[in-house]
C-alpha atoms as a PDB file:
ATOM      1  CA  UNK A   1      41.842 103.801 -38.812  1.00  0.00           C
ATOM      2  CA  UNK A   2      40.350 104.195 -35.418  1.00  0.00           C
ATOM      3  CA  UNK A   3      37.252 106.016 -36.644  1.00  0.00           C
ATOM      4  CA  UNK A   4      36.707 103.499 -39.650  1.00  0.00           C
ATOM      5  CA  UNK A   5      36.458 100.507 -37.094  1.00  0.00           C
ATOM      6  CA  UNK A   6      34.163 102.352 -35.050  1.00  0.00           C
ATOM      7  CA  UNK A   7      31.716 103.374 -37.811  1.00  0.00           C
ATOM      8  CA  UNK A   8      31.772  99.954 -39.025  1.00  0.00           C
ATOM      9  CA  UNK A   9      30.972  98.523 -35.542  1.00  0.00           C
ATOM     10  CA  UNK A  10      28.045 101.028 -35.698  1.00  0.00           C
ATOM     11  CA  UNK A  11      26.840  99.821 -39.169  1.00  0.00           C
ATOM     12  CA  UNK A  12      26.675  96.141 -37.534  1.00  0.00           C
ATOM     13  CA  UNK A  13      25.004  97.194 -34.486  1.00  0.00           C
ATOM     14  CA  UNK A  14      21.796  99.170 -36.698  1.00  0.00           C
ATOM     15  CA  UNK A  15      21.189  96.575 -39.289  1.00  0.00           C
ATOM     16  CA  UNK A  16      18.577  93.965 -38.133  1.00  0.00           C
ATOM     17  CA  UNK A  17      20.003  90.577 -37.080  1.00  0.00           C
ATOM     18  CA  UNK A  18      18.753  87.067 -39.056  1.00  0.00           C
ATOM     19  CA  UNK A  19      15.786  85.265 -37.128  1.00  0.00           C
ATOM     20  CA  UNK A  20      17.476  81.828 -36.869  1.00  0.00           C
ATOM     21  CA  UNK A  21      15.969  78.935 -39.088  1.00  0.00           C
ATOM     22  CA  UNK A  22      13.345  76.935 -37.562  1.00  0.00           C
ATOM     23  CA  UNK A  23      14.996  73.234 -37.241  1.00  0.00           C
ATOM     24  CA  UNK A  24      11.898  71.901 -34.472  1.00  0.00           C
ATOM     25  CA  UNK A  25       9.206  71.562 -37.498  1.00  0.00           C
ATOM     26  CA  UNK A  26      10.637  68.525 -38.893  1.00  0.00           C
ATOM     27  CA  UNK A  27      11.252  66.865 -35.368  1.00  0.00           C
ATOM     28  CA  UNK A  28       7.669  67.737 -34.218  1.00  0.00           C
ATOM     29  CA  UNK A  29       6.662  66.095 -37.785  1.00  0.00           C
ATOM     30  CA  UNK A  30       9.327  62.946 -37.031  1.00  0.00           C
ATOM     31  CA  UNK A  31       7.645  62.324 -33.459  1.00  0.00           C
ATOM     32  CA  UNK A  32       4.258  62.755 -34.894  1.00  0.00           C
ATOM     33  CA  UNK A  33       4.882  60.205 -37.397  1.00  0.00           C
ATOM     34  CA  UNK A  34       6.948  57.410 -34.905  1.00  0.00           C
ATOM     35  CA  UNK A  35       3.729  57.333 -33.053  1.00  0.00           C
ATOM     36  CA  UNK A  36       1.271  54.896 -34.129  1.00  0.00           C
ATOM     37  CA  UNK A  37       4.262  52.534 -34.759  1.00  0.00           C
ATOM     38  CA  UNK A  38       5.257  53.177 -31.098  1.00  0.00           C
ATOM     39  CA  UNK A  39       1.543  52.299 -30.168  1.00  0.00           C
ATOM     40  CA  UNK A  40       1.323  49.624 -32.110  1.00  0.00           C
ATOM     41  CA  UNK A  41       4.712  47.774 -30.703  1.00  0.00           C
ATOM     42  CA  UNK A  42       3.445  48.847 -27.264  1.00  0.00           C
ATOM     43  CA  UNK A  43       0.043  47.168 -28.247  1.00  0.00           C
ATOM     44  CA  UNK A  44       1.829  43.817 -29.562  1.00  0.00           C
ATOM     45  CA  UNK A  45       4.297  43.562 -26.372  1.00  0.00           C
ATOM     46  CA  UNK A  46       1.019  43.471 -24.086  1.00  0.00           C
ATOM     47  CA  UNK A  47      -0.738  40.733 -26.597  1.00  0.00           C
ATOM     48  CA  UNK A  48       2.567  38.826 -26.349  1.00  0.00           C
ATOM     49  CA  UNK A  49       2.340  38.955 -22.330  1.00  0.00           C
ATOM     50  CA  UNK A  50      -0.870  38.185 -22.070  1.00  0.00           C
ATOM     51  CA  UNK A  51      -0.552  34.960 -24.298  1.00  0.00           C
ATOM     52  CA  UNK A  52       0.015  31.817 -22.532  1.00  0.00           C
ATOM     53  CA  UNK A  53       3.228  30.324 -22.729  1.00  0.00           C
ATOM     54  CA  UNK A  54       4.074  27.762 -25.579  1.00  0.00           C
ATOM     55  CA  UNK A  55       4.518  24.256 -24.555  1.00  0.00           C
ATOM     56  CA  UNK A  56       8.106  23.090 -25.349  1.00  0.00           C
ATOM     57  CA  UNK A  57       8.028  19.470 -26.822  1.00  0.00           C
ATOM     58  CA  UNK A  58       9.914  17.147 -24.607  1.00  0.00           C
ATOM     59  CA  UNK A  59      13.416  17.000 -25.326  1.00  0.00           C
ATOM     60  CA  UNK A  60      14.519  13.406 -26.318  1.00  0.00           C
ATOM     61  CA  UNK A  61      16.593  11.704 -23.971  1.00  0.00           C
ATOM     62  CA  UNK A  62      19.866  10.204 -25.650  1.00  0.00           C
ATOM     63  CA  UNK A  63      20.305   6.388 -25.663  1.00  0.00           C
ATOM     64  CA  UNK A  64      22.371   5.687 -22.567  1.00  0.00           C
ATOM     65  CA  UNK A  65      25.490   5.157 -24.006  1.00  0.00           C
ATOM     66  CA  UNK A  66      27.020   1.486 -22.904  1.00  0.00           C
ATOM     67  CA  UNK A  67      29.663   1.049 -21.183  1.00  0.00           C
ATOM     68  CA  UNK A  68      33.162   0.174 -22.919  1.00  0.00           C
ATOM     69  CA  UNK A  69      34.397  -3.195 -22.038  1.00  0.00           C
ATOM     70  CA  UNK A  70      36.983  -3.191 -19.897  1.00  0.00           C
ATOM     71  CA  UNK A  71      40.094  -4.377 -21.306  1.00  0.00           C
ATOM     72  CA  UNK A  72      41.978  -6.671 -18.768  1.00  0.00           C
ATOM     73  CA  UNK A  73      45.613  -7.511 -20.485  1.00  0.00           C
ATOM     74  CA  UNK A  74      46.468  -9.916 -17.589  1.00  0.00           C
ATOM     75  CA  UNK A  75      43.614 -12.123 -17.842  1.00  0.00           C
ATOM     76  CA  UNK A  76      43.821 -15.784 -19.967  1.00  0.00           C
ATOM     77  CA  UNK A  77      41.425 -16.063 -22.435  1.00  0.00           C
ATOM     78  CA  UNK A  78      40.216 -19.164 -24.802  1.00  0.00           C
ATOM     79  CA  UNK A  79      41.491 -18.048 -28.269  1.00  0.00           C
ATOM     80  CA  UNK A  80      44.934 -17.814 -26.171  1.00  0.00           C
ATOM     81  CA  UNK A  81      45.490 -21.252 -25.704  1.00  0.00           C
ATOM     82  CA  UNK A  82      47.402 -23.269 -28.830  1.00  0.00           C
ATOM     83  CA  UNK A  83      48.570 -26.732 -29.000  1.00  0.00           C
ATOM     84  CA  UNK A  84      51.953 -27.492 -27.707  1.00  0.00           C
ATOM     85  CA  UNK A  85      54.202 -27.859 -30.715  1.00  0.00           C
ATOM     86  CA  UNK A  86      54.527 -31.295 -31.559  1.00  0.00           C
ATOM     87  CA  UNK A  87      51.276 -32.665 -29.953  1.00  0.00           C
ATOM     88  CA  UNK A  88      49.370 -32.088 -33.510  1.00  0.00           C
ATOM     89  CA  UNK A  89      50.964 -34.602 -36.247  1.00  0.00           C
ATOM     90  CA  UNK A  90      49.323 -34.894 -39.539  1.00  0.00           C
ATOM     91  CA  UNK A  91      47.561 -38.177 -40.868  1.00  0.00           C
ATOM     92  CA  UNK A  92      50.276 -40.481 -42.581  1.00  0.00           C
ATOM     93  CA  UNK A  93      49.427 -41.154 -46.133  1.00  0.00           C
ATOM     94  CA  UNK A  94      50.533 -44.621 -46.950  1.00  0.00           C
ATOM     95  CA  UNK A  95      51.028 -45.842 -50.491  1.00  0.00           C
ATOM     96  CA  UNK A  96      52.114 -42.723 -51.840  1.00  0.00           C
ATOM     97  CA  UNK A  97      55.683 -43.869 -52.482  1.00  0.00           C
ATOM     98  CA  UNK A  98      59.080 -45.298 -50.591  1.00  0.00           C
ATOM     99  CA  UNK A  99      58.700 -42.817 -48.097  1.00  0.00           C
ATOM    100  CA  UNK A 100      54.825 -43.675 -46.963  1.00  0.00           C
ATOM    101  CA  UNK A 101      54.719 -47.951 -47.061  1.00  0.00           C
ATOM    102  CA  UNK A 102      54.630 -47.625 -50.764  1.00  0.00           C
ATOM    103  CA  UNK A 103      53.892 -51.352 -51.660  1.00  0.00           C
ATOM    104  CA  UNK A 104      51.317 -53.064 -49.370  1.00  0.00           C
ATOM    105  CA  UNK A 105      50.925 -49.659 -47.216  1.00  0.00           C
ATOM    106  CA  UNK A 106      51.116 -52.092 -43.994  1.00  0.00           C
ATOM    107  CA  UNK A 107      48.414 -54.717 -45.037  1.00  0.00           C
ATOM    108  CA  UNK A 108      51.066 -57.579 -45.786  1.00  0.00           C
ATOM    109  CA  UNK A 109      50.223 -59.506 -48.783  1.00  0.00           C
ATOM    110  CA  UNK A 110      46.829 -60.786 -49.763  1.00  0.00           C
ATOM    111  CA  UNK A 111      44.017 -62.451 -47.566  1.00  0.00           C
ATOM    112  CA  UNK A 112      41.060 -61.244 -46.912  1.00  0.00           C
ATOM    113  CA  UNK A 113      42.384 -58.055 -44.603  1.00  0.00           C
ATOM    114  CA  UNK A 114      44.387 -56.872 -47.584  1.00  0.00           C
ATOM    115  CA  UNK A 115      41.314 -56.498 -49.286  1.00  0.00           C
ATOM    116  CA  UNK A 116      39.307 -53.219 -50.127  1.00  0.00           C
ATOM    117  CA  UNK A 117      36.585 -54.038 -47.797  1.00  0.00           C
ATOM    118  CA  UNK A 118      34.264 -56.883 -47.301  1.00  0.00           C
ATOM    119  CA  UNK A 119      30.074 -56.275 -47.971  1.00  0.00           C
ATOM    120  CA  UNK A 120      27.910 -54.867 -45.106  1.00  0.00           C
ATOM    121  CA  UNK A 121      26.413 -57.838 -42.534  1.00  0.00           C
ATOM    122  CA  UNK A 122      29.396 -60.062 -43.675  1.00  0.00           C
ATOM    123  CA  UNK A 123      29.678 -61.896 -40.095  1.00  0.00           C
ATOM    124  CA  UNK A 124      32.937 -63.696 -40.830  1.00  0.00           C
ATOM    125  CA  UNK A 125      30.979 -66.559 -43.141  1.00  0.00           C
ATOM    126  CA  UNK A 126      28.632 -67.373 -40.763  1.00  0.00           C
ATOM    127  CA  UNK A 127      24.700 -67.140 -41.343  1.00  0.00           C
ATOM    128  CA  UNK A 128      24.216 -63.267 -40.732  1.00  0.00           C
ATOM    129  CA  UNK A 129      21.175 -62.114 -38.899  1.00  0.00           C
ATOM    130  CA  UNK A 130      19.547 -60.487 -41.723  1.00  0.00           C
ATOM    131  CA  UNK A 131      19.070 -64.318 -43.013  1.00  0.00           C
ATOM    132  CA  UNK A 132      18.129 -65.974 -39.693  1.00  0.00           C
ATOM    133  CA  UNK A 133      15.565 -63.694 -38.790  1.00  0.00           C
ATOM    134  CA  UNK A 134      11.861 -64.845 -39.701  1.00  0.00           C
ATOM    135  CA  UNK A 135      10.061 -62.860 -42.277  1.00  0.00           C
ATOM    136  CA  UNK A 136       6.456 -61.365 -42.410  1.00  0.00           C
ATOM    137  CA  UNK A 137       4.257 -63.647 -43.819  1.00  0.00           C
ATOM    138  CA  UNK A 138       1.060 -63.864 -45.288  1.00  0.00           C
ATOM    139  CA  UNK A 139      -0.596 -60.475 -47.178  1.00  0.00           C
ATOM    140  CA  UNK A 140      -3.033 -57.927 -46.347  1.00  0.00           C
ATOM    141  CA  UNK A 141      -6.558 -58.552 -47.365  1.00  0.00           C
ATOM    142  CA  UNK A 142      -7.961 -55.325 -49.419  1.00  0.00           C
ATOM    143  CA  UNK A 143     -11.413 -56.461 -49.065  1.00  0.00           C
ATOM    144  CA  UNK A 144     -11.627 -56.911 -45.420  1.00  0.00           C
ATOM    145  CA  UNK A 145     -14.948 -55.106 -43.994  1.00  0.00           C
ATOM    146  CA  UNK A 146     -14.504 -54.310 -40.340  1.00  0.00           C
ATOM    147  CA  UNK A 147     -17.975 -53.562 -38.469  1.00  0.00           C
ATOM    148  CA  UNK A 148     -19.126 -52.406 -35.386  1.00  0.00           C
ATOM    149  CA  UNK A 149     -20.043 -54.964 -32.536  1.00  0.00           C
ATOM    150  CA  UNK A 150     -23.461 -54.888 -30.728  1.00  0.00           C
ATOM    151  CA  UNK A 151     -24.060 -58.040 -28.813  1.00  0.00           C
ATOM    152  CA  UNK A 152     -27.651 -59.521 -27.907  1.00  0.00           C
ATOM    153  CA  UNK A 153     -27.764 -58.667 -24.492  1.00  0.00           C
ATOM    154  CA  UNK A 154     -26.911 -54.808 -25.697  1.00  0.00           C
ATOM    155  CA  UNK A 155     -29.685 -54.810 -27.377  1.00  0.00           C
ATOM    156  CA  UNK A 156     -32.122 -56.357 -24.803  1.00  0.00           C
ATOM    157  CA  UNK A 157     -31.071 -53.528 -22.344  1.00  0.00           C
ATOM    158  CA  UNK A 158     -31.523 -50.590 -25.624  1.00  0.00           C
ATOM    159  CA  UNK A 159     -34.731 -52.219 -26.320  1.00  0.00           C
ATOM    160  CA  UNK A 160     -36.560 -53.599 -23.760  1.00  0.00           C
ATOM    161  CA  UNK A 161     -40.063 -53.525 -25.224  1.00  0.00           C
ATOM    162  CA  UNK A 162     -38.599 -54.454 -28.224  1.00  0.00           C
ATOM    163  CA  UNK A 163     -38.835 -52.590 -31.723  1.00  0.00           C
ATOM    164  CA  UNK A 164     -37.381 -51.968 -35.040  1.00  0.00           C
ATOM    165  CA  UNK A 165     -33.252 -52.119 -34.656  1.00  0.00           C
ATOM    166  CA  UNK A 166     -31.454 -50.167 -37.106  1.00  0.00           C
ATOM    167  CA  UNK A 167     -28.149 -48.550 -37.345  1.00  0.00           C
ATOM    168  CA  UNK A 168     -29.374 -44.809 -37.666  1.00  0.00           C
ATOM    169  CA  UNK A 169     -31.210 -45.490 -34.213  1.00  0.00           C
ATOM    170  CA  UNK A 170     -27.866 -47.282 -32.975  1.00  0.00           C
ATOM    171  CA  UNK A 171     -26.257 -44.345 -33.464  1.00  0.00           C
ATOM    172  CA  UNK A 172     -28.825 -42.669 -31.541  1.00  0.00           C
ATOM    173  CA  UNK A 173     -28.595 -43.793 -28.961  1.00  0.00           C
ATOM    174  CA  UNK A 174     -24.656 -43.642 -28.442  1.00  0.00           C
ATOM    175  CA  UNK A 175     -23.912 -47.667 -29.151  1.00  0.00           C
ATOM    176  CA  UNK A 176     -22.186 -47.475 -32.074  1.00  0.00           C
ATOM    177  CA  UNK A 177     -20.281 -44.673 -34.598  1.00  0.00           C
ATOM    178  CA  UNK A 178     -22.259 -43.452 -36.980  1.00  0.00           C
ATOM    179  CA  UNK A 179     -21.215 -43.923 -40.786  1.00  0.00           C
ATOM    180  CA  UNK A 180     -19.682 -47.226 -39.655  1.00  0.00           C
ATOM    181  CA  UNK A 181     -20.933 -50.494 -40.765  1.00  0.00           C
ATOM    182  CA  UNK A 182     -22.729 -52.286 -38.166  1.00  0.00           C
ATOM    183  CA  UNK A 183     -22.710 -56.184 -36.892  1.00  0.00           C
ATOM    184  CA  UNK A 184     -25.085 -58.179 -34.720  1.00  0.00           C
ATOM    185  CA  UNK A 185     -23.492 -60.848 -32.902  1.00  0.00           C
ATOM    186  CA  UNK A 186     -24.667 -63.775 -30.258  1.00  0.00           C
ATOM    187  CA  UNK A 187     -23.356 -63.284 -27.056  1.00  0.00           C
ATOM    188  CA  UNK A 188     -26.278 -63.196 -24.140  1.00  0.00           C
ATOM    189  CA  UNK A 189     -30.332 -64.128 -24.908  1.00  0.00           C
ATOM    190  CA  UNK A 190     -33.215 -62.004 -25.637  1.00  0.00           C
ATOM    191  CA  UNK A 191     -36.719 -62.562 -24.923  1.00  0.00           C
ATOM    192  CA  UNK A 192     -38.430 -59.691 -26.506  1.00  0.00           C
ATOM    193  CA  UNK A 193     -39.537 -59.453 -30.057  1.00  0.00           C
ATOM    194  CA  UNK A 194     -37.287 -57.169 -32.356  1.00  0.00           C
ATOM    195  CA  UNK A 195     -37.035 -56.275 -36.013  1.00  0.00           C
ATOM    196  CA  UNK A 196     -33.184 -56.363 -37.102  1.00  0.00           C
ATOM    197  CA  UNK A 197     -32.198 -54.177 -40.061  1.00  0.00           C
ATOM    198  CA  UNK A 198     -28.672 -53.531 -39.960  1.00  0.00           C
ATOM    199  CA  UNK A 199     -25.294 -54.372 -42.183  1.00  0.00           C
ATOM    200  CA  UNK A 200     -24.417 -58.099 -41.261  1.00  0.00           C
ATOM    201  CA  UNK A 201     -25.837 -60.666 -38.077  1.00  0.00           C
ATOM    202  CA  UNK A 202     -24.186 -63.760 -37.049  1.00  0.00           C
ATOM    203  CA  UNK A 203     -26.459 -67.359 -37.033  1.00  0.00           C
ATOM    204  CA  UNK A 204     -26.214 -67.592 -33.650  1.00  0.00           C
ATOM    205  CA  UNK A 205     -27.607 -63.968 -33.445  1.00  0.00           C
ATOM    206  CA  UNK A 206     -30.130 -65.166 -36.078  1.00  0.00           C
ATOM    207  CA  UNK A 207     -31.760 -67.962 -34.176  1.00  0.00           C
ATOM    208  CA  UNK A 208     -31.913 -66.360 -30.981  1.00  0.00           C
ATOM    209  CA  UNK A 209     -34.073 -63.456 -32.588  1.00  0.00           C
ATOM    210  CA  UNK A 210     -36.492 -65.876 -34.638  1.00  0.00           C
ATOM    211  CA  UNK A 211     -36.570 -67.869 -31.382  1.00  0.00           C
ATOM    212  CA  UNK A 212     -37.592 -64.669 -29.732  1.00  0.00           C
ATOM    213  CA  UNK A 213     -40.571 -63.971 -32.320  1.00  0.00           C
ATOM    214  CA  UNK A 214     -38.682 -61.551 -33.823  1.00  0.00           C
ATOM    215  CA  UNK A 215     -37.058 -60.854 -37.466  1.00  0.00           C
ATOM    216  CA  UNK A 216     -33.931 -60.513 -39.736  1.00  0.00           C
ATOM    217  CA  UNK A 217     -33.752 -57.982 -42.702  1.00  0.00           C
END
């Protein structure tokens, strides 16, 4: 038994041993492959350095929140206060049977308080104001013309070289409105010779002009 071991031992010891199998190929071809993709994460971390920072928008600042009322239990309020029983007593309706003055309801029997009411500016029977007051008289005239005033001695110190008067040089010259009729009256003497054409004069007005050499259209 001895012997076979040994020669077996032998046997082992002359035949040529396995090369082992060759596992760094596919971790040579595994590194090779991982890096571009390395350089390329490398090249994208610097990039994202280098970029400057994005601006955060402004956070919103929450509504302050107001403060809860503070409740005060002790404290009398308006909507506290009632009406002592009893001081409240509602409205007696009279007539409305035995129980409410049924009959007359309290205004005894006939006369002129028993009544319903008496007629607005009754005084008692005397002559009520509405009646002893005067009334408006007379009427409003729908043809009444109202003119403008410009007096003789106006127009002495408008014109005093004389010259044609008319209303569109009246109003010209600031003495009266224009688109207003116009009226020539009396009051104070002229001496120079003017032409009057205007909307109405009065006779005094009249013969102080012709007096004056001058006319009336």
């Amino acid at each position: 038994m001895a012997e076979k071991a040994e020669k077996n031992d032998a046997v082992e010891a002359e035949a040529p041993k396995k090369a082992p199998a060759k596992k760094a190929a596919p971790k040579a071809a595994a590194e090779k492959a991982a890096a571009p993709k390395a350089a390329k994460a490398d090249a994208a971390a610097d990039k994202a350095e280098k970029a400057p920072a994005a601006k955060k928008a402004p956070a919103k600042k929450a509504p302050a929140k107001a403060d809860a009322p503070v409740s005060r239990p002790g404290v009398l309020k308006v909507h506290h206060l009632r009406p002592v029983p009893g001081a409240n007593t509602p409205k007696t309706r009279v007539g409305r049977g035995e129980g409410s003055k049924g009959k007359t309801a309290g205004r005894g029997t006939k006369g002129q308080k028993a009544r319903y009411q008496v007629k607005a500016g009754f005084e008692g029977g005397q002559m009520p104001l509405h009646m002893r007051t005067p009334k408006l008289r007379g009427f409003k005239n729908p043809f009444r013309v109202e003119y403008q005033v410009v007096n003789l001695e106006k127009l002495a110190e408008l014109y005093p070289a004389g010259g044609d008067v008319t209303v569109g040089d009246l109003v010209a010259k600031g003495a009266v409105r224009k688109n207003e009729k116009v009226k020539v009256l009396g009051t104070g003497d002229i001496s120079v010779k003017l032409t009057v054409a205007v909307d109405k004069v009065s006779g005094s007005a009249e013969q102080k002009i012709v007096a004056a050499g001058g006319t009336v259209k």
